[in-house]
Protein backbone atom coordinates (compact mmCIF):
# COMPACT_ATOMS: atom_id res chain seq x y z
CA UNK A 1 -38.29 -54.47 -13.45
CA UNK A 2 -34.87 -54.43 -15.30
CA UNK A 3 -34.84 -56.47 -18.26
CA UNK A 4 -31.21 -57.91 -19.51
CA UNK A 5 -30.35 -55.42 -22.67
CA UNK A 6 -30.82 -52.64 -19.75
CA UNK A 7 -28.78 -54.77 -17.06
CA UNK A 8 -25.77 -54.88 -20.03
CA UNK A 9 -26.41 -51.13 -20.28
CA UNK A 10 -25.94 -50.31 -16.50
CA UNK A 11 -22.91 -52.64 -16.60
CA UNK A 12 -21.16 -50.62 -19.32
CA UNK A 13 -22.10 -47.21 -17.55
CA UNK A 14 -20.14 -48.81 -14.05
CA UNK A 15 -17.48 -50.38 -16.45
CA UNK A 16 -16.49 -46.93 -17.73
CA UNK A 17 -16.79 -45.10 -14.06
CA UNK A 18 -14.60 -48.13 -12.46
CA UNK A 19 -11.92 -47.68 -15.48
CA UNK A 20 -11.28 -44.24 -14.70
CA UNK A 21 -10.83 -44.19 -11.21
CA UNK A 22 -8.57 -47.10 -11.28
CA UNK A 23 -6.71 -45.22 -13.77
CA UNK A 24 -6.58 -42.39 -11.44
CA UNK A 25 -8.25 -39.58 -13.73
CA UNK A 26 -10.82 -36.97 -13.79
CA UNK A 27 -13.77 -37.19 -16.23
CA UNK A 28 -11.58 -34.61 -18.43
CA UNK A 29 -8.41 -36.33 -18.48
CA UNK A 30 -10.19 -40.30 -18.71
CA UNK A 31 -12.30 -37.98 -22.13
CA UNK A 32 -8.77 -36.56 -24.14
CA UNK A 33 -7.25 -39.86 -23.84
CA UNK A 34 -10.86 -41.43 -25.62
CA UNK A 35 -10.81 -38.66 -27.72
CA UNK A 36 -14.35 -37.37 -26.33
CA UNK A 37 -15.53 -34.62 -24.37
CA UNK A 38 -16.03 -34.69 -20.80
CA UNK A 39 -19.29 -33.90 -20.72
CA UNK A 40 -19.80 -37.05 -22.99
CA UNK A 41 -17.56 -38.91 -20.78
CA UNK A 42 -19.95 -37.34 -17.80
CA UNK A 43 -22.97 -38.76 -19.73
CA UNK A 44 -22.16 -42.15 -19.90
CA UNK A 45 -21.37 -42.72 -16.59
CA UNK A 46 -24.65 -41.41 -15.57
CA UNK A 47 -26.41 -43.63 -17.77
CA UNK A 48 -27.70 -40.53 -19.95
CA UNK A 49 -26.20 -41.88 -23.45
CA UNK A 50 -24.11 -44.87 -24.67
CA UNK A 51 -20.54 -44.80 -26.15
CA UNK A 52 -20.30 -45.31 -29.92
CA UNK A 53 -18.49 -48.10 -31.35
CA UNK A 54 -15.39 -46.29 -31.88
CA UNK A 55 -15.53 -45.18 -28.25
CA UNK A 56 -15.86 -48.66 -27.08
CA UNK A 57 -13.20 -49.96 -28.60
CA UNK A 58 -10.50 -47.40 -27.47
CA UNK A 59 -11.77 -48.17 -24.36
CA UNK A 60 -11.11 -51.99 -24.53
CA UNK A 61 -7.58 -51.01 -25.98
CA UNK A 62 -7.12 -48.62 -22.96
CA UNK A 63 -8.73 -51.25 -20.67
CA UNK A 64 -5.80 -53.69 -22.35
CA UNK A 65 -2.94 -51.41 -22.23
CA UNK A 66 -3.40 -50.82 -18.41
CA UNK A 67 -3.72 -54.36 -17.30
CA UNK A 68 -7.76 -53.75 -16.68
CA UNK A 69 -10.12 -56.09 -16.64
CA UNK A 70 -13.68 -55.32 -17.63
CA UNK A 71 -15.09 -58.32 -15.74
CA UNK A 72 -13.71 -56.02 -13.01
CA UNK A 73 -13.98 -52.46 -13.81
């Protein structure tokens, strides 16, 4: 059973992955503009780690820029 701190998790992992391909980009190109790796980029969409804070919140301002909204990412 999934308990809700793990259900936000998932949610963030399928935020990111949604982002990117509405964005149009590759794992490598959606990591340079975050200012990450794409293996890192690789890893949180596969659930395998979780962004840092500072990742997060370029992601919210990249989210913003580009008219995305993370209720629907």
């Amino acid at each position: 059973m999934i308990n809700h701190n793990e259900e936000i998790i998932m949610e963030i992992f399928v935020q990111i992955k949604n982002a990117r391909l509405k964005l149009h980009m590759s794992q490598a190109e959606f990591a340079q503009l975050l200012g990450v790796s794409y293996i890192t980029v690789n890893r949180w969409e596969n659930g395998r780690t979780m962004p840092n804070y500072r990742a997060l919140r370029k992601f919210e301002q990249i989210c913003k820029e580009n008219n995305i909204l993370l209720e629907d990412a």
